[in-house]
Protein backbone atom coordinates (compact mmCIF):
# COMPACT_ATOMS: atom_id res chain seq x y z
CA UNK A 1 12.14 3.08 7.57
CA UNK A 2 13.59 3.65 3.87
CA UNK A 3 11.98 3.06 0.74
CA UNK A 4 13.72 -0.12 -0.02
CA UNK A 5 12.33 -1.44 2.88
CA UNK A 6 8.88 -0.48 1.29
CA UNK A 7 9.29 -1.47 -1.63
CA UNK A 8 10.22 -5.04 -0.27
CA UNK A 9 7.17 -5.20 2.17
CA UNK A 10 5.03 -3.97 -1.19
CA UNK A 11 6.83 -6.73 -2.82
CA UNK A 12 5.24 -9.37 -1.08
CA UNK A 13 2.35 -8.59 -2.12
CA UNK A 14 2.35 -7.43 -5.63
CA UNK A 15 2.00 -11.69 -6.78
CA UNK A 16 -1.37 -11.59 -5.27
CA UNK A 17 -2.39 -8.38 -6.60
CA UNK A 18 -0.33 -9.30 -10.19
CA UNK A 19 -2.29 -12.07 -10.32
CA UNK A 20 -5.96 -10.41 -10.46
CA UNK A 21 -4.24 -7.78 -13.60
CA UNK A 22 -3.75 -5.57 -10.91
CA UNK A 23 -0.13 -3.88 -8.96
CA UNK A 24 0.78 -1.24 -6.17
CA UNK A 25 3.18 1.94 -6.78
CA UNK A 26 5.12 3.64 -3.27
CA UNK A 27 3.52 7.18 -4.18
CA UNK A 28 5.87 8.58 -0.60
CA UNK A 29 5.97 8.03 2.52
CA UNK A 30 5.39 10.22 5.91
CA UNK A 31 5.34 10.34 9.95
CA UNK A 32 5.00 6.38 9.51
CA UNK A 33 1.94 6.37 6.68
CA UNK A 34 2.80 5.19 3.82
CA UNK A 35 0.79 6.17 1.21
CA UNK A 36 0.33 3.91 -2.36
CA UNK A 37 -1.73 3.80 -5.61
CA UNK A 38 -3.42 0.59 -6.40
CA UNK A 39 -2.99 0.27 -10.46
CA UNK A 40 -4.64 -2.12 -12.55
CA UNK A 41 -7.65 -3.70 -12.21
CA UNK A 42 -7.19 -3.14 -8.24
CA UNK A 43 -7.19 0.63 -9.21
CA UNK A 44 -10.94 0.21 -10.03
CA UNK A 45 -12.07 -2.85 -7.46
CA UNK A 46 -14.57 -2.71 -5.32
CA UNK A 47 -12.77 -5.00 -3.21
CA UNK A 48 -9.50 -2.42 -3.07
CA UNK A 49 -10.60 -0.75 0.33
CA UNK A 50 -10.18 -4.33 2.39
CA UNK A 51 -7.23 -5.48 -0.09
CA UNK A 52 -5.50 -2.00 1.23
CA UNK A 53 -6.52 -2.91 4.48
CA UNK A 54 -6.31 -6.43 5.42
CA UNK A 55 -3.71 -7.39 3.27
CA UNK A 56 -1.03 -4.28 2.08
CA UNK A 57 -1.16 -2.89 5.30
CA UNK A 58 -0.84 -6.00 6.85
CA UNK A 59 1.91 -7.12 5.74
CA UNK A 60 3.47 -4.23 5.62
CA UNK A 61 3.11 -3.46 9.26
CA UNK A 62 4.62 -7.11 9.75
CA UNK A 63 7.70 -5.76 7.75
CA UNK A 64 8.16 -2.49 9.39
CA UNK A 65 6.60 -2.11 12.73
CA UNK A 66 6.92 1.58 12.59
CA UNK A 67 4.45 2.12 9.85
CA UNK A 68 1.18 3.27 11.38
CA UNK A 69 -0.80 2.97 8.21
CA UNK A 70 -1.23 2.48 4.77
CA UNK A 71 -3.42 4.61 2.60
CA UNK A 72 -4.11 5.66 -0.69
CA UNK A 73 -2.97 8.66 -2.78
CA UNK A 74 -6.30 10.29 -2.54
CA UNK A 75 -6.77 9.91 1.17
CA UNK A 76 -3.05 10.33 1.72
CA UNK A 77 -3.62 14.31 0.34
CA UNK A 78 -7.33 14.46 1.77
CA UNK A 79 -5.97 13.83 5.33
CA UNK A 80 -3.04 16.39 5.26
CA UNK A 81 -0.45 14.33 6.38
């Protein structure tokens, strides 16, 4: 797993999220989480918990099968990975 490969699995995404005036940054990557910002108006959404969930880390799992999960910068540096 490389960032490019992130970055092309975040990709996929980002129409979907572009589309509500929203986006996605790679913040890093560790021991197969990766962790990302929401920006936009996703950064504020109370909807950005299942967006993160059922559909970045979903598809990003689909990408790259060795990415356990996908998380935000705040939990990312809460759950001392």
């Amino acid at each position: 797993m490389n960032e490019e490969q992130i970055e092309a699995a975040l990709d996929k995404v980002r129409p979907v999220l572009r589309a509500d005036d929203g986006d996605i940054e790679l913040v890093g990557f560790k021991n197969g989480i990766v962790q990302v910002r929401l920006t936009g108006a996703c950064s504020a959404c109370p909807m950005a918990p299942m967006t993160l969930k059922q559909g970045v880390e979903k598809v990003v799992k689909a990408e790259i099968p060795e990415i356990k999960e996908v998380v935000t910068a705040y939990q990312f540096e809460e759950g001392g990975c």
